[in-house]
N, C-alpha and C. Protein backbone atom coordinates (compact mmCIF):
# COMPACT_ATOMS: atom_id res chain seq x y z
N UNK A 1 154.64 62.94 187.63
CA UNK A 1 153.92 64.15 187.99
C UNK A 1 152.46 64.03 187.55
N UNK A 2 151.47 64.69 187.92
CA UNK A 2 150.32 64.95 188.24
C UNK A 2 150.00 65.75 187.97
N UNK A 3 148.86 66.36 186.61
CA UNK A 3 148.19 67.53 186.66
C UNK A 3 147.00 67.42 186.32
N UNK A 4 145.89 67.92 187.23
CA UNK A 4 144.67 67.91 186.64
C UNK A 4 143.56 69.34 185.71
N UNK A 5 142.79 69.16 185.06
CA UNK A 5 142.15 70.25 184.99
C UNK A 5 140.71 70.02 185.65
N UNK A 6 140.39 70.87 186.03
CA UNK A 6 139.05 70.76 186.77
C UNK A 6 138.18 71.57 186.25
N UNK A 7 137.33 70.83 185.11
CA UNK A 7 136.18 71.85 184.36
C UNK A 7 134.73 72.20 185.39
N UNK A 8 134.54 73.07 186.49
CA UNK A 8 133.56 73.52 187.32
C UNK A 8 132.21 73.65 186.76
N UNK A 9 131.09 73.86 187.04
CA UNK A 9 129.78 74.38 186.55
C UNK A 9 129.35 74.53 187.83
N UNK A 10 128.69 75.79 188.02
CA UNK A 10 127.82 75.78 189.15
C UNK A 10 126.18 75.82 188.82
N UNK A 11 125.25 75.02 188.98
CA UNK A 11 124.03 75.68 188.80
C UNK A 11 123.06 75.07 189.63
N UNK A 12 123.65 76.22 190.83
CA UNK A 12 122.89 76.08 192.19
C UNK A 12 123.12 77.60 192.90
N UNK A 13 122.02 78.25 193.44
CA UNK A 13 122.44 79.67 194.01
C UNK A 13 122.22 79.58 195.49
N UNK A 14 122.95 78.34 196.30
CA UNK A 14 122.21 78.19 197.62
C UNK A 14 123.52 78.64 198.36
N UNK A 15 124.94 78.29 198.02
CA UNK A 15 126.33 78.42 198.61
C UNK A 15 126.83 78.78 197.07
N UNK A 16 127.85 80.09 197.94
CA UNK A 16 129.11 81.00 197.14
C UNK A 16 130.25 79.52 196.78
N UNK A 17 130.18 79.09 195.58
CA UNK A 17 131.33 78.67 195.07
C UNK A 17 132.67 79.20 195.30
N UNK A 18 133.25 79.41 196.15
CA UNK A 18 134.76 79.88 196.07
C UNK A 18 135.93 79.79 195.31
N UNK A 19 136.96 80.72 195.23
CA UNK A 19 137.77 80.02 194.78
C UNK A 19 138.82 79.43 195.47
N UNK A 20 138.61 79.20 197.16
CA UNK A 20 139.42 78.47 197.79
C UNK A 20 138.73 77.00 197.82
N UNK A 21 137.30 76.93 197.50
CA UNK A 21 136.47 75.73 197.42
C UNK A 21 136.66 75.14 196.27
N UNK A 22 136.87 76.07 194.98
CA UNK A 22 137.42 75.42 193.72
C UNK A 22 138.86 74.45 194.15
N UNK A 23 139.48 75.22 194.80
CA UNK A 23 141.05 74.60 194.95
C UNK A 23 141.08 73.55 195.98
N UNK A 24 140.33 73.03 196.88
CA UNK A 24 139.94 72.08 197.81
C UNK A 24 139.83 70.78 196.65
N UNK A 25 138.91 71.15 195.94
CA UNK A 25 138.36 69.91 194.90
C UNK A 25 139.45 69.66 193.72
N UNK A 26 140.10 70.45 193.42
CA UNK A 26 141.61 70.76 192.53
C UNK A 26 142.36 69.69 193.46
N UNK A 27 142.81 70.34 194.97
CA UNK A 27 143.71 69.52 195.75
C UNK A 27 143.54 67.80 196.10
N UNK A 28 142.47 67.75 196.57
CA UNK A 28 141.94 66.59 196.41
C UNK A 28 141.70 65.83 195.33
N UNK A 29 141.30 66.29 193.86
CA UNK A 29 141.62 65.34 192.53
C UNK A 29 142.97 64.98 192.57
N UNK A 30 144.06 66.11 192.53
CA UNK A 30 145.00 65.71 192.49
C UNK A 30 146.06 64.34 193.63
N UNK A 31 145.49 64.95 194.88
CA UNK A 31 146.14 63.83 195.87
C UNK A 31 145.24 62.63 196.06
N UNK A 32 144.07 62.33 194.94
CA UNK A 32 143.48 61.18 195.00
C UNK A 32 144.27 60.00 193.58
N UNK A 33 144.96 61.30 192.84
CA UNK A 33 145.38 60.24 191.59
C UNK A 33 146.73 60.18 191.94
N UNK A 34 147.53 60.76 192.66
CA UNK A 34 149.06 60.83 193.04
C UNK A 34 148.67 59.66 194.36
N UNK A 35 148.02 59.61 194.86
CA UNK A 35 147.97 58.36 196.02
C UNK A 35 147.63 57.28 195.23
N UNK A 36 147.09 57.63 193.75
CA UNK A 36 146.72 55.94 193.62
C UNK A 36 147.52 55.86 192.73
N UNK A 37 148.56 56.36 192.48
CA UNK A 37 149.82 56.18 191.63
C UNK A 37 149.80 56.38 190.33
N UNK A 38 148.50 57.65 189.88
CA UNK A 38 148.85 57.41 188.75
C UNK A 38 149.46 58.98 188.19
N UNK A 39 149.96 58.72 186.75
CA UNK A 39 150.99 60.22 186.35
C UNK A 39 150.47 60.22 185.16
N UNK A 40 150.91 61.43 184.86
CA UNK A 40 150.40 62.77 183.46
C UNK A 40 149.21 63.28 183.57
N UNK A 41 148.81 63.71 182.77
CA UNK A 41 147.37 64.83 182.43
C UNK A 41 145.94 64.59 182.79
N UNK A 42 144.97 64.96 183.07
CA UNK A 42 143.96 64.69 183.34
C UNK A 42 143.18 65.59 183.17
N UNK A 43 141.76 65.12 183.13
CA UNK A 43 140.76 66.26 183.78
C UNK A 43 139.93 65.44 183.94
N UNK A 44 138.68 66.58 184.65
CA UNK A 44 137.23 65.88 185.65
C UNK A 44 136.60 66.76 185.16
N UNK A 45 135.64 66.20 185.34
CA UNK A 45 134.17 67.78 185.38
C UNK A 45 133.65 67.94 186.62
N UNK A 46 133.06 68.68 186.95
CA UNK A 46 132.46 68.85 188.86
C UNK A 46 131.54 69.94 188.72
N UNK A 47 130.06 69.35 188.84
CA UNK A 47 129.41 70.13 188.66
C UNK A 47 128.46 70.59 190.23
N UNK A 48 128.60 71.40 190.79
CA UNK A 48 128.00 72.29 191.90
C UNK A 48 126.77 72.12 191.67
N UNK A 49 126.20 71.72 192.58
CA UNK A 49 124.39 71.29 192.27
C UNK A 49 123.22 71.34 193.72
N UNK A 50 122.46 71.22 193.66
CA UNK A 50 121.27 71.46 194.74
C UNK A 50 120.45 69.76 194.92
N UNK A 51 120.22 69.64 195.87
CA UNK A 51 119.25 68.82 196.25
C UNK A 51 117.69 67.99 195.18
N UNK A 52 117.41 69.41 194.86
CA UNK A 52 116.16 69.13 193.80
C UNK A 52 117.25 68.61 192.59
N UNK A 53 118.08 69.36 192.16
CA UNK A 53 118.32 68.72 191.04
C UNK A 53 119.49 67.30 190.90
N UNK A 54 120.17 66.76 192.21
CA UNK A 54 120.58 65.71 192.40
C UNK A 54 119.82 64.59 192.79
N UNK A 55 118.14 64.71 193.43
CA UNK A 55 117.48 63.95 193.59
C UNK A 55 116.80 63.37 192.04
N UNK A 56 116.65 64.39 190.93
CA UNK A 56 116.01 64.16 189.57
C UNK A 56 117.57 63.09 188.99
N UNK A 57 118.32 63.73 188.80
CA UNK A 57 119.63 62.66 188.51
C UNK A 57 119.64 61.04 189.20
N UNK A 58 119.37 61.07 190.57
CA UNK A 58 120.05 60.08 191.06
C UNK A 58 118.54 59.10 190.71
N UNK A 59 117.33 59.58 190.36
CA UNK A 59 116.58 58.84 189.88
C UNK A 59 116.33 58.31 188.50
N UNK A 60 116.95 58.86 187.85
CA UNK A 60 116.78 58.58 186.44
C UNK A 60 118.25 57.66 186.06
N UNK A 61 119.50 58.11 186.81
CA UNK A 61 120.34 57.04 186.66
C UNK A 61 120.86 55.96 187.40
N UNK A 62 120.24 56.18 189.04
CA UNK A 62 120.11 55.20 189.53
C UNK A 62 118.98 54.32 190.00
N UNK A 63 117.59 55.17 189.76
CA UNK A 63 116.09 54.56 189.99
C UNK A 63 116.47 54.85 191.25
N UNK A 64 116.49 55.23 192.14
CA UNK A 64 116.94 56.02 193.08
C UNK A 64 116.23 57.21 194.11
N UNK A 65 114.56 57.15 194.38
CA UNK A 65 113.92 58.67 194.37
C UNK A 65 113.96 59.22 195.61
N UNK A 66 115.34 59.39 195.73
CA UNK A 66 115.83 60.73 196.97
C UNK A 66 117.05 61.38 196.62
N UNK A 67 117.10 62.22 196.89
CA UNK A 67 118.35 63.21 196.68
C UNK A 67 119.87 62.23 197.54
N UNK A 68 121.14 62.88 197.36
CA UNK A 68 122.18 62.01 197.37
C UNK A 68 123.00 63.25 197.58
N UNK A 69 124.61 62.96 197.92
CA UNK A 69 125.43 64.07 198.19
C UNK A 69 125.93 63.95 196.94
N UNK A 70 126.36 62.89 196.13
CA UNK A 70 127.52 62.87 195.06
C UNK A 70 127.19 62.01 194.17
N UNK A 71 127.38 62.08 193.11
CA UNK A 71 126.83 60.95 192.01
C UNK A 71 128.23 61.44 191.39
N UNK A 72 128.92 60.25 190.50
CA UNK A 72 129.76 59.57 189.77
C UNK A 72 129.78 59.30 188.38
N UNK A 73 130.00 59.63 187.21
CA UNK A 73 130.07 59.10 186.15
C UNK A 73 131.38 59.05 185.12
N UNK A 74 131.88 57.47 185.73
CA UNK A 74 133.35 57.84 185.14
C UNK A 74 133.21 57.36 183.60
N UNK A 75 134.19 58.10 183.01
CA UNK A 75 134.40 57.62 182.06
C UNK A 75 135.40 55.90 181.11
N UNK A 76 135.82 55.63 182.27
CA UNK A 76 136.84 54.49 181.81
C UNK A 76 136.26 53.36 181.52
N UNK A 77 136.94 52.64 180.44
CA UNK A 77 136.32 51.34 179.65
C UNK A 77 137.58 50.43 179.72
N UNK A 78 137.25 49.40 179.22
CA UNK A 78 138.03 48.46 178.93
C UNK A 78 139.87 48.71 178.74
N UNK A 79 140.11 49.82 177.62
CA UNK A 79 140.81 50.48 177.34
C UNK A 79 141.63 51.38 178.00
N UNK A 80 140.80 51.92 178.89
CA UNK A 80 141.30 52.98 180.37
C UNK A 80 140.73 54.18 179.92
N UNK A 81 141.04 55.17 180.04
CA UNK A 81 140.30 56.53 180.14
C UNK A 81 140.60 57.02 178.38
N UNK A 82 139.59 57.86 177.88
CA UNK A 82 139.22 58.52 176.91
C UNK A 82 140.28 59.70 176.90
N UNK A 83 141.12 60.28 175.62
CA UNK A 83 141.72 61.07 175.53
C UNK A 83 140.70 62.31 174.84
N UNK A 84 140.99 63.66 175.77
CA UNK A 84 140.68 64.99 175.08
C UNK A 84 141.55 65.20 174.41
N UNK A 85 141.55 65.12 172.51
CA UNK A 85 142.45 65.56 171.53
C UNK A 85 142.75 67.30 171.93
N UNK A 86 141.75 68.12 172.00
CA UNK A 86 142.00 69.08 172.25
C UNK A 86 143.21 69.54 173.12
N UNK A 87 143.26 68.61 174.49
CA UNK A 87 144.26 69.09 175.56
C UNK A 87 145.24 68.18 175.82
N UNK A 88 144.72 66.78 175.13
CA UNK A 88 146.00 65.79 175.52
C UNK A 88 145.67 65.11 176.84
N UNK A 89 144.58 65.79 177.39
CA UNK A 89 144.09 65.04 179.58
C UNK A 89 143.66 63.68 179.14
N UNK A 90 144.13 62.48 179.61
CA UNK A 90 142.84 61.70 179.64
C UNK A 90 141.70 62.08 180.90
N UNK A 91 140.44 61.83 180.16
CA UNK A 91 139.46 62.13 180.65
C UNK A 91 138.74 61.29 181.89
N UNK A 92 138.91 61.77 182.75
CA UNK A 92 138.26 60.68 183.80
C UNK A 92 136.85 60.30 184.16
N UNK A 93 135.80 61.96 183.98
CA UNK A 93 134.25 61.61 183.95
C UNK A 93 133.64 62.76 184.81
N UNK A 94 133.00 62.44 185.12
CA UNK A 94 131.91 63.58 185.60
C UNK A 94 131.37 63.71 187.15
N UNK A 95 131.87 64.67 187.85
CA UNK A 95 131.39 64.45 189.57
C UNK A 95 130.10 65.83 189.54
N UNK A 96 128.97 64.86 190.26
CA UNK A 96 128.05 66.42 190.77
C UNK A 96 127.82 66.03 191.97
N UNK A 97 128.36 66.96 192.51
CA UNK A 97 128.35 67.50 194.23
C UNK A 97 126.64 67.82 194.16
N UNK A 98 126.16 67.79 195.47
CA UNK A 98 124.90 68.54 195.66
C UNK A 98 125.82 69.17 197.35
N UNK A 99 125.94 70.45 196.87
CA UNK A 99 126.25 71.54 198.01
C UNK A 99 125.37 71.66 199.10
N UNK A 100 124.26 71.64 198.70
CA UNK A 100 123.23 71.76 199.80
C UNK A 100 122.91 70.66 200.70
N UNK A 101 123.17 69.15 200.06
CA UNK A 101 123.18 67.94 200.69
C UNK A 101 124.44 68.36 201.70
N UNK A 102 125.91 68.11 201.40
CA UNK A 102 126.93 68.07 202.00
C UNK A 102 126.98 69.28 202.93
N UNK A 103 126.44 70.34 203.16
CA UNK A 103 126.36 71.29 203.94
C UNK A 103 125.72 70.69 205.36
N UNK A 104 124.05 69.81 204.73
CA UNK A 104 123.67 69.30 205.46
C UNK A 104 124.27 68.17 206.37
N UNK A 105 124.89 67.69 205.82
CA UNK A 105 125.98 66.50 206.18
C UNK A 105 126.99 67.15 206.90
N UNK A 106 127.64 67.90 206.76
CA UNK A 106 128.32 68.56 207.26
C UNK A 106 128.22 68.85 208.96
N UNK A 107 126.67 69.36 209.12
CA UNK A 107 126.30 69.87 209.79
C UNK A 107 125.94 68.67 211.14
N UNK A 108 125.00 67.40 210.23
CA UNK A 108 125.35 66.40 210.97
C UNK A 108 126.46 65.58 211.90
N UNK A 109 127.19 65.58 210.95
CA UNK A 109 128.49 64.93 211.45
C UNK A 109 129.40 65.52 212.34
N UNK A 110 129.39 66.94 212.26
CA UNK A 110 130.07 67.69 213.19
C UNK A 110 131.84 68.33 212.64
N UNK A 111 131.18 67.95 211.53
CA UNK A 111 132.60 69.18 210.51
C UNK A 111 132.55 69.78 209.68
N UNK A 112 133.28 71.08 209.34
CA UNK A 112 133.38 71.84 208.36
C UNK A 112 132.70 71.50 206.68
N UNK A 113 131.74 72.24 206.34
CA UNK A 113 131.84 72.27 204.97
C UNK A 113 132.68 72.01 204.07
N UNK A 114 133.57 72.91 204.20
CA UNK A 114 134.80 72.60 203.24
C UNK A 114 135.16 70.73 203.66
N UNK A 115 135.18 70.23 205.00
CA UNK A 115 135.75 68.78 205.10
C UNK A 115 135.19 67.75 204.09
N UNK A 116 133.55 68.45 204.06
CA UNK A 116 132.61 67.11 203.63
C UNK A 116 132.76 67.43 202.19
N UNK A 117 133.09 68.56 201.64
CA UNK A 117 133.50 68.63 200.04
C UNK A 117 134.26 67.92 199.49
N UNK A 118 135.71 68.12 200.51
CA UNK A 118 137.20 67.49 200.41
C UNK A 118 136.37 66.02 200.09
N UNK A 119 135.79 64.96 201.12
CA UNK A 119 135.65 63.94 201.30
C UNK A 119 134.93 63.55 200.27
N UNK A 120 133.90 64.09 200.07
CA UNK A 120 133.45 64.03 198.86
C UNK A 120 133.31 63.73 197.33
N UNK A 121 134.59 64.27 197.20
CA UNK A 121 135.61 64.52 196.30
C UNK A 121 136.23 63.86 195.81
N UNK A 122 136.67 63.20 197.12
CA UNK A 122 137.66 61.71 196.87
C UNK A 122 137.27 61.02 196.90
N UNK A 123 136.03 60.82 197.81
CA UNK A 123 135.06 59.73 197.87
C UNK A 123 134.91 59.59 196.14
N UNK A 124 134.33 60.31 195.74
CA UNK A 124 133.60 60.32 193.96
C UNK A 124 134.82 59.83 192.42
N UNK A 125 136.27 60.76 193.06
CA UNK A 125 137.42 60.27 192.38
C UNK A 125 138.10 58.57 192.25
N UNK A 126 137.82 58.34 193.65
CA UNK A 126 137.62 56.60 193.81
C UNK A 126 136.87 56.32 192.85
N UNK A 127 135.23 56.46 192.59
CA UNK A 127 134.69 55.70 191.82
C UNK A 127 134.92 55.49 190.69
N UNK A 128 135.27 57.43 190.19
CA UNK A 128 135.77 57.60 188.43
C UNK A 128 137.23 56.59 188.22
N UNK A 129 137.86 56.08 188.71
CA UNK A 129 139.24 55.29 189.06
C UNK A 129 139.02 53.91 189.58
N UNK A 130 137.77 53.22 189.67
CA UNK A 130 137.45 51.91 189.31
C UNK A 130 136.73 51.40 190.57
N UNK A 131 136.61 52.09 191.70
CA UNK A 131 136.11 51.68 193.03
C UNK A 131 134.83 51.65 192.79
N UNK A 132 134.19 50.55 193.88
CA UNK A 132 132.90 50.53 194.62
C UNK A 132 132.73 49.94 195.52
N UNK A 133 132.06 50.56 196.31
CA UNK A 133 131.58 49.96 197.76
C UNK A 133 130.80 49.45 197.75
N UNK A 134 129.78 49.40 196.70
CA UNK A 134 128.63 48.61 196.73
C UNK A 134 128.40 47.35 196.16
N UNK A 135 129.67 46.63 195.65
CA UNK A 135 129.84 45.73 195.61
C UNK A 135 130.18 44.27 196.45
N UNK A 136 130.89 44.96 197.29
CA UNK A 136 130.74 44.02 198.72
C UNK A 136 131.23 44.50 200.07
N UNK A 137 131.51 43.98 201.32
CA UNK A 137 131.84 44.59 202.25
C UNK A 137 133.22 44.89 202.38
N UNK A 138 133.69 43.43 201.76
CA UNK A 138 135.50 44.13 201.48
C UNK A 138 135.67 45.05 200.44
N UNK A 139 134.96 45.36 199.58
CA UNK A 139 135.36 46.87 198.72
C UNK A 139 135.33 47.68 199.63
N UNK A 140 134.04 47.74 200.04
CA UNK A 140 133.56 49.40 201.05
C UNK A 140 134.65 49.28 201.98
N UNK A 141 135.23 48.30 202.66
CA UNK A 141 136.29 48.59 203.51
C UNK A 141 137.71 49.38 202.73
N UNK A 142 137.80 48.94 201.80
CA UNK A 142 138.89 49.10 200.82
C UNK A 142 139.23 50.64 200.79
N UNK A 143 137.85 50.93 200.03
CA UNK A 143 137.94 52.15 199.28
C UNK A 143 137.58 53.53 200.61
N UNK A 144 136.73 53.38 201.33
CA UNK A 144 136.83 53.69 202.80
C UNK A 144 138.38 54.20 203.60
N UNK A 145 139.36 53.52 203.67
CA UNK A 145 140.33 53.48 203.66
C UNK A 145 140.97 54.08 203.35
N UNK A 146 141.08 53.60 201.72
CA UNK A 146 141.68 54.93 200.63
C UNK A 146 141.72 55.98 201.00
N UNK A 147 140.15 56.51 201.36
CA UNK A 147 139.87 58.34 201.09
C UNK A 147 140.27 58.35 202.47
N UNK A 148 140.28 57.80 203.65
CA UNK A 148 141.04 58.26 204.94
C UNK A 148 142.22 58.43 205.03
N UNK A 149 142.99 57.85 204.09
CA UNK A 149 144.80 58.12 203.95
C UNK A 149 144.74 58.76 203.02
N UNK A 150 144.00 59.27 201.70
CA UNK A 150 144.48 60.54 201.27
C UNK A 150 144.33 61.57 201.85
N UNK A 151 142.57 61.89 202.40
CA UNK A 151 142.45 62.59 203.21
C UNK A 151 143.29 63.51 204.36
N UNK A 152 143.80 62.33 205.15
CA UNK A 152 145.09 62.16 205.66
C UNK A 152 146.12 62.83 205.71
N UNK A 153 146.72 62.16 204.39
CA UNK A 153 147.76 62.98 203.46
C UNK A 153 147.82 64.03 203.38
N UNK A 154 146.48 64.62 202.36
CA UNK A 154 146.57 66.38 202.15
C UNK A 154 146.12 67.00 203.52
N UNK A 155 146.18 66.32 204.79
CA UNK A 155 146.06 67.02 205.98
C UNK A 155 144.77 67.53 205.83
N UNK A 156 143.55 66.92 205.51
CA UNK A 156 142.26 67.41 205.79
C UNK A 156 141.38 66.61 206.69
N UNK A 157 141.51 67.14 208.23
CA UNK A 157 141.09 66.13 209.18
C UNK A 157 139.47 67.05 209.59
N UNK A 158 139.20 65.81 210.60
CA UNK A 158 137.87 66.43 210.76
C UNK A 158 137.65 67.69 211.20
N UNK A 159 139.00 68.59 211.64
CA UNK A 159 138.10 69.80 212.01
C UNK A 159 139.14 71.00 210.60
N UNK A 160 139.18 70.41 209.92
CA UNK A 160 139.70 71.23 208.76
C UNK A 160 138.69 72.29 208.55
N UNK A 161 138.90 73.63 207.89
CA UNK A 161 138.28 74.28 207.73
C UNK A 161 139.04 75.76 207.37
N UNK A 162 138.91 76.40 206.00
CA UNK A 162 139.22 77.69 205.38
C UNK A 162 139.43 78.60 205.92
């Protein structure tokens, strides 16, 4: 079994955080670590963010100077993931959405907000869980993949939507 906690922050006033949008990113942590087989406790952090302030991030930790939909910071080492004594989760790391990017994206691509969150999501949970695409073309195929069969899975197709 599978449980995650999902510690939220919003500090962006551009889109209503929901709490069916909380549970999208809940659903999707969870059917990204139950597809990749793994069991017991967890948590993430996911922080709700804007454009200006994901473009200042993605430059200072990736040298990077444009804004981005999702930045990544997992926690796992050598060892595997960091335990919260407090709760017993191992700790997986840190996702910040930029809402206002993925809206935009959204809008591009020709699906729902809520889709490009979902995708998002999992897209970013891949990374905290050892993926990258930017390592070569067979990763990006790999992990690509992945988030289309979880995706999949929790039945969030392109015209998904709340």
């Amino acid at each position: 079994m599978v449980t995650i906690r999902v510690l939220g922050t919003n500090n962006q006033n551009i889109i209503k955080i929901t709490k069916d949008l909380r549970n999208i990113v809940k659903k999707c942590c969870i059917g990204t670590l139950y597809t990749e087989g793994y069991k017991g406790d967890f948590e993430v952090s996911v922080t709700y963010t804007d454009n200006e302030i994901i473009h200042e991030m993605n430059y200072m930790h990736r040298d990077i100077d444009s804004p981005t939909d999702v930045l990544s910071f997992p926690l796992m080492d050598e060892n595997g993931f960091p335990e919260n004594y407090e709760t017993g989760c191992k700790m997986l790391g840190d996702i910040v959405l930029s809402v206002e990017r993925a809206m935009e994206q959204a809008e591009e691509f020709g699906h729902s907000f809520e889709r490009e969150i979902a995708f998002l999501t999992v897209h970013s949970m891949l990374h905290l869980l050892g993926y990258d695409h930017v390592t070569s073309e067979e990763d990006e195929k790999e992990m690509f993949a992945k988030q289309d069969l979880i995706l999949e899975t929790l039945g969030i197709t392109r015209s998904f939507k709340l």
